[in-house]
N, C-alpha and C. Protein backbone atom coordinates (compact mmCIF):
# COMPACT_ATOMS: atom_id res chain seq x y z
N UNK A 1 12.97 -6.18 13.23
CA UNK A 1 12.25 -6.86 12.14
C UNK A 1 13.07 -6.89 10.86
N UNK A 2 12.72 -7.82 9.94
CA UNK A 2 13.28 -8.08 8.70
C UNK A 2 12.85 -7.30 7.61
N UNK A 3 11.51 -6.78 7.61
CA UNK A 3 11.04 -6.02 6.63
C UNK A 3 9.24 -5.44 7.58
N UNK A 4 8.74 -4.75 7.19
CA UNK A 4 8.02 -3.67 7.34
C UNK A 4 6.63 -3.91 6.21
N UNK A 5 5.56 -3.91 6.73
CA UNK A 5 4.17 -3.99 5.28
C UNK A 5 3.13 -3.10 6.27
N UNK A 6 2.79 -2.70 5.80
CA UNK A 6 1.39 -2.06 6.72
C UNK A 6 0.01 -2.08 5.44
N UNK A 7 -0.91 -1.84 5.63
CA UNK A 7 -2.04 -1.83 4.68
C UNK A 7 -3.36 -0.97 5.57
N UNK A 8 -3.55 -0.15 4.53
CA UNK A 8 -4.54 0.65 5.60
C UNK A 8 -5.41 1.78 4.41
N UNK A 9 -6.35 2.10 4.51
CA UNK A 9 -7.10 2.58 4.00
C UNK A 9 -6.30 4.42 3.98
N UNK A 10 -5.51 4.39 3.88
CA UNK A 10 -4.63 5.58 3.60
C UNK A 10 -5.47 7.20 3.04
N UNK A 11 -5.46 6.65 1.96
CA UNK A 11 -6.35 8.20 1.32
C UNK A 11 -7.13 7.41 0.10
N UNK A 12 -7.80 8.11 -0.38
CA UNK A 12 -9.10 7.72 -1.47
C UNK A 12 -8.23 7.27 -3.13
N UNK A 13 -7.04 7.92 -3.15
CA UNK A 13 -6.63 8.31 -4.38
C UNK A 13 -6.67 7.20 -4.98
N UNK A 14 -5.57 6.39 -4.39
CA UNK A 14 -5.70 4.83 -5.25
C UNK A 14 -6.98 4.04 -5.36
N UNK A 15 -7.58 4.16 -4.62
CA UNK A 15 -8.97 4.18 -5.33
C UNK A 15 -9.91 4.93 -6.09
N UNK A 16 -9.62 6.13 -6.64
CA UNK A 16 -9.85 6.78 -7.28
C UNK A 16 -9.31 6.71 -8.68
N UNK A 17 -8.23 6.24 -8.47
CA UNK A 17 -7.09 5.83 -9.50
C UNK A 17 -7.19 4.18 -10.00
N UNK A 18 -7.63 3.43 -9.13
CA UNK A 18 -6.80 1.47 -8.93
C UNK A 18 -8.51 1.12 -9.13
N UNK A 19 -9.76 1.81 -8.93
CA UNK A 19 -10.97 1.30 -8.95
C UNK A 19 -11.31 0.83 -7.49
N UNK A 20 -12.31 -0.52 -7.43
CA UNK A 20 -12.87 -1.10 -6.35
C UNK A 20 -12.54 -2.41 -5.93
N UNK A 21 -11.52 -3.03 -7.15
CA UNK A 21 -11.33 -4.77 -6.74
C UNK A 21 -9.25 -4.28 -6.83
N UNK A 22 -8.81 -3.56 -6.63
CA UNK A 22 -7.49 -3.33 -6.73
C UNK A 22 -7.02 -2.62 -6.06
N UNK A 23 -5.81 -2.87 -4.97
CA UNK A 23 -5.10 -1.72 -3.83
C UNK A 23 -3.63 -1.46 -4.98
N UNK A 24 -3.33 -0.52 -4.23
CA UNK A 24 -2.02 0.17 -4.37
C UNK A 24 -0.99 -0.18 -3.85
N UNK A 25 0.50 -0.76 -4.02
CA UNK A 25 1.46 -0.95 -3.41
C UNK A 25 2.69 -0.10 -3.71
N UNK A 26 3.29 0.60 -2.23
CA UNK A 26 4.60 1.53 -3.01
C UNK A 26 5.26 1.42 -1.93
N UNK A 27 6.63 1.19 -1.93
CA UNK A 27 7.38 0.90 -0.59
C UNK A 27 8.69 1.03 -1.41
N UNK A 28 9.46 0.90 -0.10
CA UNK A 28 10.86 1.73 -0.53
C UNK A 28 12.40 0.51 -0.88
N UNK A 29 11.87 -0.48 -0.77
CA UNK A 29 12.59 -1.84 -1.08
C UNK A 29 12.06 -2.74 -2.55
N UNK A 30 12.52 -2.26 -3.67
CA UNK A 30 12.00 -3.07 -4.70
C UNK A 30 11.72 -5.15 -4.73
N UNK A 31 12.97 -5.26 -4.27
CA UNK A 31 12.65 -6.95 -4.06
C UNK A 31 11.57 -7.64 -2.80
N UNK A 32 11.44 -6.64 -2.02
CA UNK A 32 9.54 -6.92 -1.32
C UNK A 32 8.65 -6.19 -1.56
N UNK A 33 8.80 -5.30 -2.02
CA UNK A 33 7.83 -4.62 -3.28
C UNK A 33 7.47 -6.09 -4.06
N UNK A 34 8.23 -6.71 -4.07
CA UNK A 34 8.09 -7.66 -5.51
C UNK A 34 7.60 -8.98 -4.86
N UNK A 35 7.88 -9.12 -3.94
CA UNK A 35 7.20 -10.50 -2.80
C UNK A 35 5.78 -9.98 -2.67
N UNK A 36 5.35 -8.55 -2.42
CA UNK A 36 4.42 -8.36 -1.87
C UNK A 36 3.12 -8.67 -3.02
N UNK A 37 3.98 -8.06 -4.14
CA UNK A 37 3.04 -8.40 -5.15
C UNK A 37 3.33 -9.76 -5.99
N UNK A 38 4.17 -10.15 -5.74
CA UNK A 38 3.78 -11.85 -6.12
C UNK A 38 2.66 -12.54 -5.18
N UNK A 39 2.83 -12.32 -3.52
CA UNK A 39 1.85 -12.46 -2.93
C UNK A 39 0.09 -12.57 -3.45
N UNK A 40 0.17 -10.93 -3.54
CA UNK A 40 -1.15 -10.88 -4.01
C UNK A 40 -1.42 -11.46 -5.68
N UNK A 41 -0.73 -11.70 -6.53
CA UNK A 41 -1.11 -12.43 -7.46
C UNK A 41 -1.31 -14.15 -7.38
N UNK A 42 -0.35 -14.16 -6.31
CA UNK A 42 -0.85 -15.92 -5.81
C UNK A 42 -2.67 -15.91 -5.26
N UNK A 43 -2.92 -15.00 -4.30
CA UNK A 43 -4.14 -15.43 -3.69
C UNK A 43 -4.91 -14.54 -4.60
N UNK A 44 -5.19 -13.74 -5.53
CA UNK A 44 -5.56 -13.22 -6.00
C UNK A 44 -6.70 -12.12 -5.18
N UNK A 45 -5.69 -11.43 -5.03
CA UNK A 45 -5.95 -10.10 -4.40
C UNK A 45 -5.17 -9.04 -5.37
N UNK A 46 -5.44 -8.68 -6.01
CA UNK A 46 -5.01 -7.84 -6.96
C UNK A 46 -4.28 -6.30 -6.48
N UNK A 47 -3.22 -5.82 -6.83
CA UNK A 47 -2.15 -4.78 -7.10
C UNK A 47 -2.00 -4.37 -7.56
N UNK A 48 -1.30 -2.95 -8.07
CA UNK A 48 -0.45 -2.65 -8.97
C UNK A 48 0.23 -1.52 -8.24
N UNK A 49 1.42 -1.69 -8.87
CA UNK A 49 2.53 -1.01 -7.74
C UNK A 49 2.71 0.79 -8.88
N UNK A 50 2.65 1.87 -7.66
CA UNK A 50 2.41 2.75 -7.67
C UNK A 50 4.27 3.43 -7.60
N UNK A 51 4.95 4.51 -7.93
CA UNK A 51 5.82 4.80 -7.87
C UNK A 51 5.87 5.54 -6.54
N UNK A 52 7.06 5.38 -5.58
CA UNK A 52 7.18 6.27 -4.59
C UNK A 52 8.34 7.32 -4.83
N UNK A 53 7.98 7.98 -5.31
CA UNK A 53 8.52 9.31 -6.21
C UNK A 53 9.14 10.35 -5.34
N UNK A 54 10.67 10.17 -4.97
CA UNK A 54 11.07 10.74 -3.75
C UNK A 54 10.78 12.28 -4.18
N UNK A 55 10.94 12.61 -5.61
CA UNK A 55 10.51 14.14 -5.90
C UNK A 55 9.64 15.15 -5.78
N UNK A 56 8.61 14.34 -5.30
CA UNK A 56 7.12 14.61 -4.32
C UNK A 56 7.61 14.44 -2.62
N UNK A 57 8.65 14.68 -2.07
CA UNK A 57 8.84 14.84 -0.20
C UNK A 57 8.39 15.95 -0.21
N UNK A 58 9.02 17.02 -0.87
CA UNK A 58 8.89 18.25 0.04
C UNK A 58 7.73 18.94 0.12
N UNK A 59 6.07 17.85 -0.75
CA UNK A 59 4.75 18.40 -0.67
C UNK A 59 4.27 17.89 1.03
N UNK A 60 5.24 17.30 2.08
CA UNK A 60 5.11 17.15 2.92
C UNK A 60 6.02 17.89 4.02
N UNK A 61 6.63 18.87 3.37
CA UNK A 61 7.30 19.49 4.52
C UNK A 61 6.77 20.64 5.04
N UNK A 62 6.98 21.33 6.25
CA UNK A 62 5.88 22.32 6.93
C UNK A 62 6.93 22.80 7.81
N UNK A 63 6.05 24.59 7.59
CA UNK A 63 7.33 25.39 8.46
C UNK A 63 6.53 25.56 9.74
N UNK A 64 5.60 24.66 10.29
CA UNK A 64 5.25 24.62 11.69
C UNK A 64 5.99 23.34 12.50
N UNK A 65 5.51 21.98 12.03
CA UNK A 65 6.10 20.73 12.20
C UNK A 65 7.38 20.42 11.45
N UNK A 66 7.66 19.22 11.66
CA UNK A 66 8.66 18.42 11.71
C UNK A 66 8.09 17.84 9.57
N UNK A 67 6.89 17.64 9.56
CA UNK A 67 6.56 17.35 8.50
C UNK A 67 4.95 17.30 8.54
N UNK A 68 4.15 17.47 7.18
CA UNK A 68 2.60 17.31 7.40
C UNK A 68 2.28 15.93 6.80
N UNK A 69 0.84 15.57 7.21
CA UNK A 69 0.30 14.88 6.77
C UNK A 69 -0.32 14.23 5.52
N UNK A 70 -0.45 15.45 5.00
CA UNK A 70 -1.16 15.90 3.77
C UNK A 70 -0.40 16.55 2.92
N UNK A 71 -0.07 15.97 1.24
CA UNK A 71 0.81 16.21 0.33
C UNK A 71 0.60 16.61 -0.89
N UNK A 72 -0.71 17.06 -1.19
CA UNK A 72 -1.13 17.63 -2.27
C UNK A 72 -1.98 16.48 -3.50
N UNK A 73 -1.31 16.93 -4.32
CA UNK A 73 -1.89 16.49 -5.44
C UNK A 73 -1.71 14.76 -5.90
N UNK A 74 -0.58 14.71 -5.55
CA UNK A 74 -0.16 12.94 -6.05
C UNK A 74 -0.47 12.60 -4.51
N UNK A 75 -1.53 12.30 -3.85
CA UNK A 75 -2.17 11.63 -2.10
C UNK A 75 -1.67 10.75 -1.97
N UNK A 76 -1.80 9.78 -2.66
CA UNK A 76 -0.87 8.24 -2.62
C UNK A 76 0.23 7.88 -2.21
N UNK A 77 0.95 8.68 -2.91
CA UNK A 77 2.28 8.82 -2.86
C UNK A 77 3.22 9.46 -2.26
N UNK A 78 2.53 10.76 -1.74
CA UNK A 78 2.94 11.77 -0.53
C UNK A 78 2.43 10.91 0.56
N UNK A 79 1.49 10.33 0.74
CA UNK A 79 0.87 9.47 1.97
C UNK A 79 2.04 8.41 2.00
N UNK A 80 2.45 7.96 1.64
CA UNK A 80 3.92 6.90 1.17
C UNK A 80 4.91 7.38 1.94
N UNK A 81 5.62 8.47 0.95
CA UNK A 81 6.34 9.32 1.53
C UNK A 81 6.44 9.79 2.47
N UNK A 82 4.96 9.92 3.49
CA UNK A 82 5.10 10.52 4.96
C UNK A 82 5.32 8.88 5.85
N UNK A 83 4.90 8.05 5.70
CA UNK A 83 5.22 6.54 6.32
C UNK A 83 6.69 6.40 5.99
N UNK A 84 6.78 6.14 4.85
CA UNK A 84 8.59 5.88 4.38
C UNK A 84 9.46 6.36 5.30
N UNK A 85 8.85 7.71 6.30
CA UNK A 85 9.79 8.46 6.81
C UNK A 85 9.76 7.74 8.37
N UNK A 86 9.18 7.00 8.68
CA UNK A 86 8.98 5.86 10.03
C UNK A 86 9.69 4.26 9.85
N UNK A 87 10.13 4.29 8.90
CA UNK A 87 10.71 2.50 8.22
C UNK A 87 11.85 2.50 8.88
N UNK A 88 12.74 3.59 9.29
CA UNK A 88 14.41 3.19 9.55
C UNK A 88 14.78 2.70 8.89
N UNK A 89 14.64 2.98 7.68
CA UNK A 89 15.43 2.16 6.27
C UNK A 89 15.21 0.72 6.07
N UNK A 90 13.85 0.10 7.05
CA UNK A 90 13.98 -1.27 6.84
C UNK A 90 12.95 -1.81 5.22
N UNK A 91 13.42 -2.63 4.64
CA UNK A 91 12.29 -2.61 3.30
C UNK A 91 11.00 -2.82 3.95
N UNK A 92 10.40 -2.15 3.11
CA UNK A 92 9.31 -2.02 3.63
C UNK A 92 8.05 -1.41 2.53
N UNK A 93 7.06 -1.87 2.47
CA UNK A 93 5.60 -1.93 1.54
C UNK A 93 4.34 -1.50 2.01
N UNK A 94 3.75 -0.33 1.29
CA UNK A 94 2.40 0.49 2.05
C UNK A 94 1.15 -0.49 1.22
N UNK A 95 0.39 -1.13 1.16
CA UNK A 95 -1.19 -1.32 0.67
C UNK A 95 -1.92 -0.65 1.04
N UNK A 96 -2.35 0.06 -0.18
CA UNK A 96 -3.31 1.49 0.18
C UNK A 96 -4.81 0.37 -0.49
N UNK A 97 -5.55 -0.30 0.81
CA UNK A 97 -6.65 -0.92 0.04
C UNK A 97 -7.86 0.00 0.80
N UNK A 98 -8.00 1.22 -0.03
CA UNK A 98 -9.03 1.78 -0.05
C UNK A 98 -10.16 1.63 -0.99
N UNK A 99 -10.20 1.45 -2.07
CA UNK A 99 -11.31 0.98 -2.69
C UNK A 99 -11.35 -0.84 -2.55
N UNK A 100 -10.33 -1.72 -2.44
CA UNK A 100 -10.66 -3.20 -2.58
C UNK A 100 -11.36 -3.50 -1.17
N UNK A 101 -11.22 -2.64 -0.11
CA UNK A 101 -11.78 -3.19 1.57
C UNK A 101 -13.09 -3.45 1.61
N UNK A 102 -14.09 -3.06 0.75
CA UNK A 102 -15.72 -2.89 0.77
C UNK A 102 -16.18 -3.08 -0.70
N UNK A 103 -17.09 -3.96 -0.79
CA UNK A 103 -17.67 -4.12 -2.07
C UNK A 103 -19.10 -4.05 -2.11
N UNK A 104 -19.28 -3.43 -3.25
CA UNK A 104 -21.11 -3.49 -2.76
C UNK A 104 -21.94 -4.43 -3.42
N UNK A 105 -20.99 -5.28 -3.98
CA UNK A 105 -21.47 -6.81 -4.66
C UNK A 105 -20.85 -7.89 -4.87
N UNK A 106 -21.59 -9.14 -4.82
CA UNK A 106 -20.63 -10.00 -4.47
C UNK A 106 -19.70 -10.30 -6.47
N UNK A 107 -18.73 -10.58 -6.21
CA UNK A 107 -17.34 -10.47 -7.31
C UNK A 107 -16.62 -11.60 -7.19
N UNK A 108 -16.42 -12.55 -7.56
CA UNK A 108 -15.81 -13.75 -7.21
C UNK A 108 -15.95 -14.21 -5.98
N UNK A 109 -14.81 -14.50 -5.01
CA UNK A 109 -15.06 -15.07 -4.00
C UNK A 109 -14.94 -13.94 -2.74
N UNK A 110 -14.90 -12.57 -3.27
CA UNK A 110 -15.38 -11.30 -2.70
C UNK A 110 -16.90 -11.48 -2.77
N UNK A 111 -17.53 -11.13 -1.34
CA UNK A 111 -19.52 -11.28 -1.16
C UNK A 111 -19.06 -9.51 -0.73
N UNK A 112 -20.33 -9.23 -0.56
CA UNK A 112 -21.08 -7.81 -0.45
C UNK A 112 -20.74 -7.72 0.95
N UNK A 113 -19.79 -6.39 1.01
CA UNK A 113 -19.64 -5.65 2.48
C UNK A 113 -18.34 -5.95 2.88
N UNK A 114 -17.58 -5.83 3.92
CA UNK A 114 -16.15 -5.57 3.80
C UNK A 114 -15.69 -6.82 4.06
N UNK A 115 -14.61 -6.87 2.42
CA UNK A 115 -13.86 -8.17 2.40
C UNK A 115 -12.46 -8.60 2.55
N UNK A 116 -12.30 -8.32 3.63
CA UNK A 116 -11.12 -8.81 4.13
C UNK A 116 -9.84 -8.61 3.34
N UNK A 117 -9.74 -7.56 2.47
CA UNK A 117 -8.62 -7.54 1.92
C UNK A 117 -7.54 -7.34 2.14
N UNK A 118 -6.54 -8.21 1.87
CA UNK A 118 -5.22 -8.36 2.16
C UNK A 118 -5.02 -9.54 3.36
N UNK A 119 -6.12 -10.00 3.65
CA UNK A 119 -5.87 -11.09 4.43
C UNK A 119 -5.07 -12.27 3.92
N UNK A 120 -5.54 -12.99 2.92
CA UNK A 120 -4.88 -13.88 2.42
C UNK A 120 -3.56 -13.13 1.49
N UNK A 121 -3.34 -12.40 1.10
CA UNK A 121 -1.96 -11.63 0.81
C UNK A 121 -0.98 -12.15 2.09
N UNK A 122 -1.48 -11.02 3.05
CA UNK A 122 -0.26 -10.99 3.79
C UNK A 122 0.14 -12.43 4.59
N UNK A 123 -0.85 -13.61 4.76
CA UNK A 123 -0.32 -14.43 4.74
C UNK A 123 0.37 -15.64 4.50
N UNK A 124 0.14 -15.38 2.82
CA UNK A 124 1.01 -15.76 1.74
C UNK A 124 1.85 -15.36 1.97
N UNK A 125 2.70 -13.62 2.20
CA UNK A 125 3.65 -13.17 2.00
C UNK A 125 4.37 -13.21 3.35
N UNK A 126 4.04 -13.83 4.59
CA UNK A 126 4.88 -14.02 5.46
C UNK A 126 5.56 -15.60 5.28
N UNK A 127 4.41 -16.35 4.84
CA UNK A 127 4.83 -17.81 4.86
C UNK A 127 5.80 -17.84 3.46
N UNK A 128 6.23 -16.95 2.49
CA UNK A 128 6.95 -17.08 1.58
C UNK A 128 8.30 -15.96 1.61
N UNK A 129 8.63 -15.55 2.68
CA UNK A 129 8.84 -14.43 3.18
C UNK A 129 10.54 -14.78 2.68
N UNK A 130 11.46 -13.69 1.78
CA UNK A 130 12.78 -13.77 1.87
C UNK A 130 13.07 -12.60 2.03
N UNK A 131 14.09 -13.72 3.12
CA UNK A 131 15.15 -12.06 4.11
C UNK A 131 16.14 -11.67 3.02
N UNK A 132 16.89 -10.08 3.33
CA UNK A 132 17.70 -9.78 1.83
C UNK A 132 18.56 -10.85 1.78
């Protein structure tokens, strides 16, 4: 593959942090970092890109495993950090849409109950898709 996106209801934080109409984006390639979120500002699915702070790894390292799951205090971003470590260096972008996936009212052209978020993102961002 050319580049790498996954989107998944990860951990609560960025929604704890980003609210209920906004996901999180942090990936380890700045120029699809930057597609991903031009993406979502085209269809208006809203972002804001989160730092993947290599100085936060070792809240994922463990003297049982290979590495844990669970990274403490910055969730987001240790949750990042444990994916980052599956990319093979390919660029690559996490959407943490944990608070934008479910709404409990209807919000523009978001209705009440789970709205498809990142649908129209990601296929903006394949059909606009540049290889490095």
């Amino acid at each position: 593959p050319d580049a790498i996106v996954d989107i998944a209801t990860l951990t609560g934080a960025c929604a704890r942090a980003l609210g209920p109409q906004m996901s999180g984006v942090l990936g380890n390639d700045q120029r699809f970092v930057n597609q991903v979120v031009a993406a979502a500002a085209a269809t208006d699915e809203q972002t804001w890109q989160l730092p993947l702070e290599r100085k936060y790894r070792p809240a994922i390292d463990s003297y049982i495993a290979d590495m844990k799951n669970v990274g403490g205090e910055a969730g987001a971003i240790t949750a990042a950090l444990f994916l980052d470590e599956f990319t093979s260096g390919l660029p690559w972008a996490h959407l943490d849409i944990a608070g934008p996936m479910w709404s409990d009212g209807d919000a523009g052209w978001l209705q009440r109950g789970a709205t498809a978020y990142g649908t129209r993102l990601l296929i903006n961002l394949s059909e606009a898709f540049k290889r490095r």
